[in-house]
PDB file of N, CA and C in Angstrom:
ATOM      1  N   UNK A   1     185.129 145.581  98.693  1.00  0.00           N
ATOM      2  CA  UNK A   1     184.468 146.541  99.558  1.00  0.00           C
ATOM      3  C   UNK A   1     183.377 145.817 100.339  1.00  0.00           C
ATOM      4  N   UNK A   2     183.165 146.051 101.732  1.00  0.00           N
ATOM      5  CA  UNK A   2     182.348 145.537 102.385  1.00  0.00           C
ATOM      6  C   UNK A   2     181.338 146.693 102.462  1.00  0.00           C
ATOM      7  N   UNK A   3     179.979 146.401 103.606  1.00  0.00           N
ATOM      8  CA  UNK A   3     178.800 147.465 103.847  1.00  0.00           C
ATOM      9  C   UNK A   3     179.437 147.972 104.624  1.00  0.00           C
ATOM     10  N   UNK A   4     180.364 148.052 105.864  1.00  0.00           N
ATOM     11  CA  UNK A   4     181.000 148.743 106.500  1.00  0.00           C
ATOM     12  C   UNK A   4     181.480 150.356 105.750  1.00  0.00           C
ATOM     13  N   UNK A   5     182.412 149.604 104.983  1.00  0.00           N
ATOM     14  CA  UNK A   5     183.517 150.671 104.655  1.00  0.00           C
ATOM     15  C   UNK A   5     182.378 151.631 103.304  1.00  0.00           C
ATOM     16  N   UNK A   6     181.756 150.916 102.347  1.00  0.00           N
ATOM     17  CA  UNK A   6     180.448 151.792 101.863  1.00  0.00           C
ATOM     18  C   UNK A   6     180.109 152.756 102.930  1.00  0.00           C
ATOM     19  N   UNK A   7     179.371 152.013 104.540  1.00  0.00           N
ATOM     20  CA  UNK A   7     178.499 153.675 104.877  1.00  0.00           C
ATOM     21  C   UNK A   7     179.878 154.508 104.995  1.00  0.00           C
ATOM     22  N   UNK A   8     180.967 153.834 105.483  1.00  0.00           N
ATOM     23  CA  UNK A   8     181.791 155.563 105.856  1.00  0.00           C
ATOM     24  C   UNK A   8     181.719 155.977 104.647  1.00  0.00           C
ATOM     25  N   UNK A   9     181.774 155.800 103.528  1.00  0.00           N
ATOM     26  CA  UNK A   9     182.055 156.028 102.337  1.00  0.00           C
ATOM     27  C   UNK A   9     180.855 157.400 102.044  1.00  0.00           C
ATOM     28  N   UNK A  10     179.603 156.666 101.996  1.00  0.00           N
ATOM     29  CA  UNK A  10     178.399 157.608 102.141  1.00  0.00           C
ATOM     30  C   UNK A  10     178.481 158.677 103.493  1.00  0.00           C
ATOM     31  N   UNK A  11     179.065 158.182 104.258  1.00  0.00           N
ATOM     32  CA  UNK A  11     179.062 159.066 105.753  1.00  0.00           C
ATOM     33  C   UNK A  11     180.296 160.524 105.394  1.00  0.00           C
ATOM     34  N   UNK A  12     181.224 160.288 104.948  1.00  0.00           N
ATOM     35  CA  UNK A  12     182.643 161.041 105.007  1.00  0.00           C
ATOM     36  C   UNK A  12     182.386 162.280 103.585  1.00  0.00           C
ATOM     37  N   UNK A  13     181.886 161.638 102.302  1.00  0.00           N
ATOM     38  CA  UNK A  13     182.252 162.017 101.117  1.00  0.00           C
ATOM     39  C   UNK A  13     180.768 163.192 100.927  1.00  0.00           C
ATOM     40  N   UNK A  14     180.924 164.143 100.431  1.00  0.00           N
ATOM     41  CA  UNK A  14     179.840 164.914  99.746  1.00  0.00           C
ATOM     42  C   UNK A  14     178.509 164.331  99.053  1.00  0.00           C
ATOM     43  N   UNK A  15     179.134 163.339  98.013  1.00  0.00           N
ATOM     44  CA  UNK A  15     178.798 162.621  97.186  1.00  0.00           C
ATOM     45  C   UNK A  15     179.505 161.485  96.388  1.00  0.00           C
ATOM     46  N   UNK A  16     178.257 160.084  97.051  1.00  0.00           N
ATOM     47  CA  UNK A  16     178.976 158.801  95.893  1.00  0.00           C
ATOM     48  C   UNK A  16     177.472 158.367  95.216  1.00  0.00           C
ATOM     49  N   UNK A  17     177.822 157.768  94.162  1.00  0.00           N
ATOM     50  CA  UNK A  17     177.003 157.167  93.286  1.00  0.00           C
ATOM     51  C   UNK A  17     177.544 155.842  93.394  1.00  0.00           C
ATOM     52  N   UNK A  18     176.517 155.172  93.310  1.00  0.00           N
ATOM     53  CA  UNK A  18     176.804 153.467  93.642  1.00  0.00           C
ATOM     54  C   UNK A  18     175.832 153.100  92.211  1.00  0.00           C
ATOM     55  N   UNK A  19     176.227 152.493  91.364  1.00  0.00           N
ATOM     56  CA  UNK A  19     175.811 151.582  90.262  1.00  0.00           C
ATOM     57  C   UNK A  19     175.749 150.366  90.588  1.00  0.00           C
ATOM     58  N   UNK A  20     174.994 149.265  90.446  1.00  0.00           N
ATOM     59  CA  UNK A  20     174.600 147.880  90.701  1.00  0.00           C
ATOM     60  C   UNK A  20     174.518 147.400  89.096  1.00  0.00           C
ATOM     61  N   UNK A  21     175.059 146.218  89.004  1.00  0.00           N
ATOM     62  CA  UNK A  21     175.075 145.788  87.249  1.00  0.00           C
ATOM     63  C   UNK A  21     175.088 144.203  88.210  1.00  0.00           C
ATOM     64  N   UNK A  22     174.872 143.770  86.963  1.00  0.00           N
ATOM     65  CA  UNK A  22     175.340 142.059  86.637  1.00  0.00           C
ATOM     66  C   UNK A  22     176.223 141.380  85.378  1.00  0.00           C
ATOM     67  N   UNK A  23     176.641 140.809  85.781  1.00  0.00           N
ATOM     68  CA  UNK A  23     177.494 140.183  84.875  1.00  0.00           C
ATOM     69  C   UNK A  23     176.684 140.011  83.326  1.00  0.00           C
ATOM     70  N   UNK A  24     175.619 139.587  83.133  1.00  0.00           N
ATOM     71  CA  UNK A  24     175.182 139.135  82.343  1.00  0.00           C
ATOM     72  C   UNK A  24     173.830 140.094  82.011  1.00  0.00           C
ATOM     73  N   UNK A  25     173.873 141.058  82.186  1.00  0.00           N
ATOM     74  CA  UNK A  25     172.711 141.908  82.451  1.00  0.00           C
ATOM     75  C   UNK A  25     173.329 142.912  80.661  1.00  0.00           C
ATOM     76  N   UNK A  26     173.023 142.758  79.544  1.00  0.00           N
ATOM     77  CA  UNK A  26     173.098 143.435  78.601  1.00  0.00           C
ATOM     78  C   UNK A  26     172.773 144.836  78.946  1.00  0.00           C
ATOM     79  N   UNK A  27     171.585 145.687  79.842  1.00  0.00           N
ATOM     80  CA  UNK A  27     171.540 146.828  79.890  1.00  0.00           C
ATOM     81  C   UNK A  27     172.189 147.149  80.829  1.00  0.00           C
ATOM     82  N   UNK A  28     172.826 146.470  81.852  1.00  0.00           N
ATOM     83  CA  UNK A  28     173.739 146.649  82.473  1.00  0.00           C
ATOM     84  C   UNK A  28     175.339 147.710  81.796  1.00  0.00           C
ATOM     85  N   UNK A  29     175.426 146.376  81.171  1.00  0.00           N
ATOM     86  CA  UNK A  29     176.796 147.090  80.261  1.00  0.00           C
ATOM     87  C   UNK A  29     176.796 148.079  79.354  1.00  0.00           C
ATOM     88  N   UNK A  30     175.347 148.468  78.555  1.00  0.00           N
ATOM     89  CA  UNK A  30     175.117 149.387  77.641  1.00  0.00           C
ATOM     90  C   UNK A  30     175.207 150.516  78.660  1.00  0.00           C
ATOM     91  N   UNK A  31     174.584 150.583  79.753  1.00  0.00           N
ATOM     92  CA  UNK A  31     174.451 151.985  80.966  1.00  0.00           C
ATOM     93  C   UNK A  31     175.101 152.223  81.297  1.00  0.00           C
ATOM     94  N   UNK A  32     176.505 151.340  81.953  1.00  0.00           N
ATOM     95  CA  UNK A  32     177.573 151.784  82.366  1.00  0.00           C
ATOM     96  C   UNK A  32     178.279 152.891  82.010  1.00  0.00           C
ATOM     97  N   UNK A  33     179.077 152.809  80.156  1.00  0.00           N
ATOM     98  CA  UNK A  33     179.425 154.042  80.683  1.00  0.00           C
ATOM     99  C   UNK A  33     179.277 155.092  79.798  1.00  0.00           C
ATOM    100  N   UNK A  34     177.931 155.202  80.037  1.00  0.00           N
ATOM    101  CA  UNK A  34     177.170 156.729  79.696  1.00  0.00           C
ATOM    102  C   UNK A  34     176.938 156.974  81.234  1.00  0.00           C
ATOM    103  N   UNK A  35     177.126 156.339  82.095  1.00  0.00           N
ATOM    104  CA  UNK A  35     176.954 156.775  83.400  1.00  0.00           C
ATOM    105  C   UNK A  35     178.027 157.236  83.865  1.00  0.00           C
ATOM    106  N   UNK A  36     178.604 156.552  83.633  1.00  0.00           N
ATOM    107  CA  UNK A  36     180.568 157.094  83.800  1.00  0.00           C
ATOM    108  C   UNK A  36     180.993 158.382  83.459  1.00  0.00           C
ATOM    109  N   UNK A  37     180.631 158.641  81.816  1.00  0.00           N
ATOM    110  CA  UNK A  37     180.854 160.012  81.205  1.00  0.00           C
ATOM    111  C   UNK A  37     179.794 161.162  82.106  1.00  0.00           C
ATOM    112  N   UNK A  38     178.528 161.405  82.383  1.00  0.00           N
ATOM    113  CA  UNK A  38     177.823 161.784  82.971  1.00  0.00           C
ATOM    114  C   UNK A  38     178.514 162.132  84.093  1.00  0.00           C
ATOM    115  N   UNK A  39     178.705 161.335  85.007  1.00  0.00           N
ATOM    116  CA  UNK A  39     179.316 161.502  85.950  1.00  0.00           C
ATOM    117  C   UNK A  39     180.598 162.481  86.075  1.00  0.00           C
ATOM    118  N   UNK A  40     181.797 161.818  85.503  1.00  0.00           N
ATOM    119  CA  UNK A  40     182.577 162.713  84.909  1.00  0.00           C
ATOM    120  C   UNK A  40     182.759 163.731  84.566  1.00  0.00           C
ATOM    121  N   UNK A  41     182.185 164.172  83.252  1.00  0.00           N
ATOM    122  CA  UNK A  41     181.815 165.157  82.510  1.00  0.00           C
ATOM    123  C   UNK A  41     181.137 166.583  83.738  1.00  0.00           C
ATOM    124  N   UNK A  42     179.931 165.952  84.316  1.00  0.00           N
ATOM    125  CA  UNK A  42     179.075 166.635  84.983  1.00  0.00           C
ATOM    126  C   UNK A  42     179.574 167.264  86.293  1.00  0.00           C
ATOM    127  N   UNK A  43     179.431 166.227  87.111  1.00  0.00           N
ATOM    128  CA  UNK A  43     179.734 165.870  88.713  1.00  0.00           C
ATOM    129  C   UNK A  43     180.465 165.172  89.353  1.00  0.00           C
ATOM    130  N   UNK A  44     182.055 166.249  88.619  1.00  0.00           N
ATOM    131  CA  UNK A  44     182.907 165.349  89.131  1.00  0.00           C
ATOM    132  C   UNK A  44     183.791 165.019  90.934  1.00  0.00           C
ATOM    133  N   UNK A  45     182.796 165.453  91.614  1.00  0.00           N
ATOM    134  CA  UNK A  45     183.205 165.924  92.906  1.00  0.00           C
ATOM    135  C   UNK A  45     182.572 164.382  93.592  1.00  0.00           C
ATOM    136  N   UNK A  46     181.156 163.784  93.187  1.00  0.00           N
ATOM    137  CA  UNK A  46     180.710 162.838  93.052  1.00  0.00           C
ATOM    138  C   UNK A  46     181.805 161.140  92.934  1.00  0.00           C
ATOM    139  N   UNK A  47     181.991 160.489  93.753  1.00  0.00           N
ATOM    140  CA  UNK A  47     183.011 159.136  93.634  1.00  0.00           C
ATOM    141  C   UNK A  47     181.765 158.433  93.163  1.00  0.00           C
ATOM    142  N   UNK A  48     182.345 157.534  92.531  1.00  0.00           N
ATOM    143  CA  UNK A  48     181.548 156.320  91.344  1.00  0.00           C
ATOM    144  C   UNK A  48     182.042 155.312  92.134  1.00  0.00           C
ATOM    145  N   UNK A  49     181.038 154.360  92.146  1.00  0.00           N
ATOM    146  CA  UNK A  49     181.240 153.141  92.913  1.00  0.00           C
ATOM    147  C   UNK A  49     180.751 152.155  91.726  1.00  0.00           C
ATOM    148  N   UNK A  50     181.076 151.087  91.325  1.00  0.00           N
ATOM    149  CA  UNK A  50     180.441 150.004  90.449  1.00  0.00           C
ATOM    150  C   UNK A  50     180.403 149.065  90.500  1.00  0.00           C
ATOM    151  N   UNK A  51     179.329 148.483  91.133  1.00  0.00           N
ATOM    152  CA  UNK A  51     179.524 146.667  92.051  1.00  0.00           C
ATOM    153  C   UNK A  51     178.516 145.861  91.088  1.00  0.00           C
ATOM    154  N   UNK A  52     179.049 144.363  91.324  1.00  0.00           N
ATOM    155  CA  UNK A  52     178.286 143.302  90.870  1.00  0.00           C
ATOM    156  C   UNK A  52     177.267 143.088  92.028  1.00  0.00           C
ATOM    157  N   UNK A  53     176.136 143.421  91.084  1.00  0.00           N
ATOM    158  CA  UNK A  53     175.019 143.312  92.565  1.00  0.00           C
ATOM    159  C   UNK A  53     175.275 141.453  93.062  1.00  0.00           C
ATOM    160  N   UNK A  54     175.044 140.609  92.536  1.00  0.00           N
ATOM    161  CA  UNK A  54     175.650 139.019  92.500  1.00  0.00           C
ATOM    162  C   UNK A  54     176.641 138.907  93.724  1.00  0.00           C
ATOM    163  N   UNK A  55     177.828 139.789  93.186  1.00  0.00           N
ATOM    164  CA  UNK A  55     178.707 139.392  93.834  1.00  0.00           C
ATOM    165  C   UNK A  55     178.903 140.308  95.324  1.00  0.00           C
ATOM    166  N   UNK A  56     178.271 141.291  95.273  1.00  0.00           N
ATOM    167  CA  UNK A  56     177.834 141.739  96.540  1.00  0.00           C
ATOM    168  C   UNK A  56     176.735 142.138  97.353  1.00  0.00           C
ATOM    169  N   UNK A  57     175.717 140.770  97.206  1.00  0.00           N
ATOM    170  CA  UNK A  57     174.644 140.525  97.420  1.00  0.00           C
ATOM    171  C   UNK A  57     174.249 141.580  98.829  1.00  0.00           C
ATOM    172  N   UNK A  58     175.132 141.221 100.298  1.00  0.00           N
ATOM    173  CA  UNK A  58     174.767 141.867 101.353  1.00  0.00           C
ATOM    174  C   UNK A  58     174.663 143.419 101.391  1.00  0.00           C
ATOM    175  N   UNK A  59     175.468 143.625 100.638  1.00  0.00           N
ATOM    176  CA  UNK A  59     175.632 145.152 100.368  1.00  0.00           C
ATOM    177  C   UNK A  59     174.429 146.341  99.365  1.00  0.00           C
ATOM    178  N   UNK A  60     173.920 145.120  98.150  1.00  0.00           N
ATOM    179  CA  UNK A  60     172.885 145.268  97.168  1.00  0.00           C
ATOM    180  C   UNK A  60     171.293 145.034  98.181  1.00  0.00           C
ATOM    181  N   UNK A  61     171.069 143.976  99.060  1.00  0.00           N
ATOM    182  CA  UNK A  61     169.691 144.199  99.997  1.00  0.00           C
ATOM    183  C   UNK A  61     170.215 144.449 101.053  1.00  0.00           C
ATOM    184  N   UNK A  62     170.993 145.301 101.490  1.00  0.00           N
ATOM    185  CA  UNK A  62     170.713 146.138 102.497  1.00  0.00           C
ATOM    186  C   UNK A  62     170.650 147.506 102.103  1.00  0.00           C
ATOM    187  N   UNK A  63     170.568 147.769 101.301  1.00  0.00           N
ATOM    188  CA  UNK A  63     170.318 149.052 100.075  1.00  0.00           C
ATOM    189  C   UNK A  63     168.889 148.842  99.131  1.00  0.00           C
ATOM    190  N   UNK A  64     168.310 147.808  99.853  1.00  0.00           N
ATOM    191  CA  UNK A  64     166.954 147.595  99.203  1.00  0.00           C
ATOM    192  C   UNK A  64     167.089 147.555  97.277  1.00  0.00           C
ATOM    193  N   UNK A  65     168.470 146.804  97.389  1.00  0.00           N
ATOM    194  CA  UNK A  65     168.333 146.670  95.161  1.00  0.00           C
ATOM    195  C   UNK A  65     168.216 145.646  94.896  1.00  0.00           C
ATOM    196  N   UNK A  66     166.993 144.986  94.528  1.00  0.00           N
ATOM    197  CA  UNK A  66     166.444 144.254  94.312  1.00  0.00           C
ATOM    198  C   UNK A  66     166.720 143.482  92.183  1.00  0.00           C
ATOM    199  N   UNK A  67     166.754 144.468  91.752  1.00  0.00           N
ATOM    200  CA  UNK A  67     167.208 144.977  90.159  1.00  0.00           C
ATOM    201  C   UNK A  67     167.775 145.216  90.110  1.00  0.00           C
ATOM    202  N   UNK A  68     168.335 144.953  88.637  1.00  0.00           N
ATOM    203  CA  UNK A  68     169.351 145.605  87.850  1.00  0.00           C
ATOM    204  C   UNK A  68     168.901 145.771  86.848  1.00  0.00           C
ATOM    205  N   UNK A  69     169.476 146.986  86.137  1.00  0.00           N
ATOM    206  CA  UNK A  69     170.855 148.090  86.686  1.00  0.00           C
ATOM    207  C   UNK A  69     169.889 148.399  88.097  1.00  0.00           C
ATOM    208  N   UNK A  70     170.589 149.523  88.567  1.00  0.00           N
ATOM    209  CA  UNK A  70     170.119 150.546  89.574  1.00  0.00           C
ATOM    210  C   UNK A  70     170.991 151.052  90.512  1.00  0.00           C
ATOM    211  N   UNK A  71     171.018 152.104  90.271  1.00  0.00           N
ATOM    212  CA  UNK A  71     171.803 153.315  90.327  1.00  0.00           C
ATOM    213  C   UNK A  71     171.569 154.212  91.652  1.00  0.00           C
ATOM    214  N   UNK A  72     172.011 154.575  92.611  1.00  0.00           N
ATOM    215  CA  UNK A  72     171.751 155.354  93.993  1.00  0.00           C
ATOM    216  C   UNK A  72     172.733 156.528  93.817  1.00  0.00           C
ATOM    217  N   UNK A  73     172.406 157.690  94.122  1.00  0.00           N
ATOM    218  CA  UNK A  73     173.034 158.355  94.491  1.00  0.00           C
ATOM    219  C   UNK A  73     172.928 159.307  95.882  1.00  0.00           C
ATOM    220  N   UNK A  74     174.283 159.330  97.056  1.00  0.00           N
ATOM    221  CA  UNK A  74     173.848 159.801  98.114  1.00  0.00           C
ATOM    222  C   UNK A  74     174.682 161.205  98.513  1.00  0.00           C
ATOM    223  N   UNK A  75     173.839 162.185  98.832  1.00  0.00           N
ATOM    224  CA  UNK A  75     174.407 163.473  99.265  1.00  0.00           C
ATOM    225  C   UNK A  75     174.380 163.820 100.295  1.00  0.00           C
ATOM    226  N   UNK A  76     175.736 164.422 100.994  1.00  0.00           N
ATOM    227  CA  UNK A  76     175.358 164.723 102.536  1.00  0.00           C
ATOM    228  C   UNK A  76     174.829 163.508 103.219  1.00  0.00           C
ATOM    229  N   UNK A  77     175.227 162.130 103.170  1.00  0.00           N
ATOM    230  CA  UNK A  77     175.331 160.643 103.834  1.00  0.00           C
ATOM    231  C   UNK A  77     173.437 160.453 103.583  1.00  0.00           C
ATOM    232  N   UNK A  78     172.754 161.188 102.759  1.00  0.00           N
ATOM    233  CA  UNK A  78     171.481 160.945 102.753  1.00  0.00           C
ATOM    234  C   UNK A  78     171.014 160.421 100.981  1.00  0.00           C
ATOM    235  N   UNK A  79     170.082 159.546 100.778  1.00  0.00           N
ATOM    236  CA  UNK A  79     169.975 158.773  99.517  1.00  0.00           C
ATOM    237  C   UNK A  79     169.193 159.874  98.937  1.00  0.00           C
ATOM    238  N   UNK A  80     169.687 160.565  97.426  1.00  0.00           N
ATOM    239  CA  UNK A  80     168.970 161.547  96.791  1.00  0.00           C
ATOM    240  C   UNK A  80     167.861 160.799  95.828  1.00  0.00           C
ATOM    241  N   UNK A  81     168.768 160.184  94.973  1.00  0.00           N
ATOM    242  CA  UNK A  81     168.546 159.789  93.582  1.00  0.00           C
ATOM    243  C   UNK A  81     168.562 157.977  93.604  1.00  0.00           C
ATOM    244  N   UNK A  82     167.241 157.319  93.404  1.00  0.00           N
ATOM    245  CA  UNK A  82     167.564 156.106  93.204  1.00  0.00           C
ATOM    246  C   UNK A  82     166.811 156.188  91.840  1.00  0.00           C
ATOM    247  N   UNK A  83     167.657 155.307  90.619  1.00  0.00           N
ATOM    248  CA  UNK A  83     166.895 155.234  89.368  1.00  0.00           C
ATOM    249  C   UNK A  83     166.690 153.641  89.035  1.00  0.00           C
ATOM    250  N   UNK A  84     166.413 152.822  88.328  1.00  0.00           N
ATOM    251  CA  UNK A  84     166.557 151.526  88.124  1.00  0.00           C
ATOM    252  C   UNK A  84     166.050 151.036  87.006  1.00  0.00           C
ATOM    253  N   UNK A  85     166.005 150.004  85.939  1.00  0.00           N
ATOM    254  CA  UNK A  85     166.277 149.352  84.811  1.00  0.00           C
ATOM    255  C   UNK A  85     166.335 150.589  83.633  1.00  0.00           C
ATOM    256  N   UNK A  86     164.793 150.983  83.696  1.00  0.00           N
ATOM    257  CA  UNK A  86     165.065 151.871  82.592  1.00  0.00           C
ATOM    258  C   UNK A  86     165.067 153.547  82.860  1.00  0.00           C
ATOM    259  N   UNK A  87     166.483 153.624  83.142  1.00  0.00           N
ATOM    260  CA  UNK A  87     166.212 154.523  83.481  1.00  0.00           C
ATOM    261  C   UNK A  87     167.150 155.652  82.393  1.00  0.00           C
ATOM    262  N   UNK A  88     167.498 156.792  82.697  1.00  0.00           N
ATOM    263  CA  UNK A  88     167.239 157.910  81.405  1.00  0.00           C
ATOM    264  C   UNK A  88     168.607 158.992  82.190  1.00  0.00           C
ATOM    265  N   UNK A  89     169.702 158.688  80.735  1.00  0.00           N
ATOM    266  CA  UNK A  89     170.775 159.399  81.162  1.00  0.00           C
ATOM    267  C   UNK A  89     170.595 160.820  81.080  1.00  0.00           C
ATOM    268  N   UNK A  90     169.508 161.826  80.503  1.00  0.00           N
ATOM    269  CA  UNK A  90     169.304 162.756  79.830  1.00  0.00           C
ATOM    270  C   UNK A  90     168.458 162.861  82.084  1.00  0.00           C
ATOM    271  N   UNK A  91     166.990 162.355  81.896  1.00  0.00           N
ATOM    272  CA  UNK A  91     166.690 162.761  83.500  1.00  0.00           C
ATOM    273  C   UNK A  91     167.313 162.550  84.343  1.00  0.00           C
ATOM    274  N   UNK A  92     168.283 161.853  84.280  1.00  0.00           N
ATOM    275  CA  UNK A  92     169.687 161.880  85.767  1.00  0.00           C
ATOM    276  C   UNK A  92     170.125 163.226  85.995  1.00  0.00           C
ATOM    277  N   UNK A  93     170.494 163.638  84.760  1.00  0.00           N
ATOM    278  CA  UNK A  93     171.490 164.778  84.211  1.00  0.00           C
ATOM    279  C   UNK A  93     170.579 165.884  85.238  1.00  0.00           C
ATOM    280  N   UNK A  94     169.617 165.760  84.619  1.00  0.00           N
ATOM    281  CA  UNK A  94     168.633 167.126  85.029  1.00  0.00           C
ATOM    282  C   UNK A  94     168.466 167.099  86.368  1.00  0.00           C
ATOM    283  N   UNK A  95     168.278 165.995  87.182  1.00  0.00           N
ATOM    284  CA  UNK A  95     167.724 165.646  88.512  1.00  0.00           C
ATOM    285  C   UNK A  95     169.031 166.208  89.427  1.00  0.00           C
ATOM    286  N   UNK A  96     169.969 166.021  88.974  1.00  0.00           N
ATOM    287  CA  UNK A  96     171.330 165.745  89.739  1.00  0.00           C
ATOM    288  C   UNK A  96     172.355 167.671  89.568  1.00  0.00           C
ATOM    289  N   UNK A  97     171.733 167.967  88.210  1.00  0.00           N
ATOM    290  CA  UNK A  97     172.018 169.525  87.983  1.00  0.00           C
ATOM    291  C   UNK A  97     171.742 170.464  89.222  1.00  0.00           C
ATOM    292  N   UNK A  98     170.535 170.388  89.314  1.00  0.00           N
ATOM    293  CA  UNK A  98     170.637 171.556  89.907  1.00  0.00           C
ATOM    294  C   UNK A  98     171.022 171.348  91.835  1.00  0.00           C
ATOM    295  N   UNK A  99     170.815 170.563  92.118  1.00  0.00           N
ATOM    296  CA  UNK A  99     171.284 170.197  93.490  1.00  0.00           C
ATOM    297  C   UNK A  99     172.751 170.453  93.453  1.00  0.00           C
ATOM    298  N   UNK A 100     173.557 169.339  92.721  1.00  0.00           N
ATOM    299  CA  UNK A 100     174.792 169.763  92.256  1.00  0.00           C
ATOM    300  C   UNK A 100     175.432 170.945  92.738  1.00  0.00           C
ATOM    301  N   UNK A 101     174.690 171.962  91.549  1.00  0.00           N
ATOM    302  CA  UNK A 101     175.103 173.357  91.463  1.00  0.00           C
ATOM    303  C   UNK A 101     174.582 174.224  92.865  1.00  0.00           C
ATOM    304  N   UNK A 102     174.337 173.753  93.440  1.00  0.00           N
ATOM    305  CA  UNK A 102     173.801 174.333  94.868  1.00  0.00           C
ATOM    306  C   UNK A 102     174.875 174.120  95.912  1.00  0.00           C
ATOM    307  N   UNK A 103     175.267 172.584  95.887  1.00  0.00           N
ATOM    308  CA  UNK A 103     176.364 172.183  96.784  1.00  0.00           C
ATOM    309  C   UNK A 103     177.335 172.575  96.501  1.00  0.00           C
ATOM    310  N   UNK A 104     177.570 172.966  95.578  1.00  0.00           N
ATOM    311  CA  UNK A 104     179.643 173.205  94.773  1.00  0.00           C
ATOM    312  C   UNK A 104     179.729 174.752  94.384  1.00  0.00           C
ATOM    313  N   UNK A 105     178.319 175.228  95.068  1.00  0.00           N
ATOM    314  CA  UNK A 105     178.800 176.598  94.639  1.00  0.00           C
ATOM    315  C   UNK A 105     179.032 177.497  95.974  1.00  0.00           C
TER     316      UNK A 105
END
């Protein structure tokens, strides 16, 4: 995936969540997928994106992600939710609820 085809991605879709990890990033891999199930489980209208920030460096600072993990989520082609290292599958949940339930209803 290039930054191109990302904004249509953010431009076209309701909602994507973009995750940033590293290869070698231990909380990386522990977050993943409780983020996954969350996602899933929750908001599933939401597309999951999951890039090696490393390996797609241009795409990770032009999105200002500097860290890892860190997590974006964009609604209506606009950035809602950015969370990053430590961040809290329980306050995603909550942050992302009720907007959610506003758009899909």
């Amino acid at each position: 995936m290039n930054l191109e085809e990302l904004e249509l991605k953010i431009k076209n879709n309701i909602g994507i969540m973009i995750y940033f990890s590293g290869e070698k990033c231990g909380v990386c891999h522990a977050l993943r997928p409780k983020i996954k199930v969350l996602f899933n489980d929750n908001f599933p209208l939401i597309e999951q994106i999951f890039l090696d920030a490393n390996e797609n460096a241009e795409i990770a600072s032009s999105l200002n992600v500097f860290s890892i993990p860190t997590m974006l989520v964009y609604l209506d082609g606009k950035e809602f939710l950015r969370e990053g290292r430590n961040m809290s599958i329980v306050q995603i949940d909550d942050k992302m609820s009720r907007i959610y339930d506003i758009m899909t209803s």
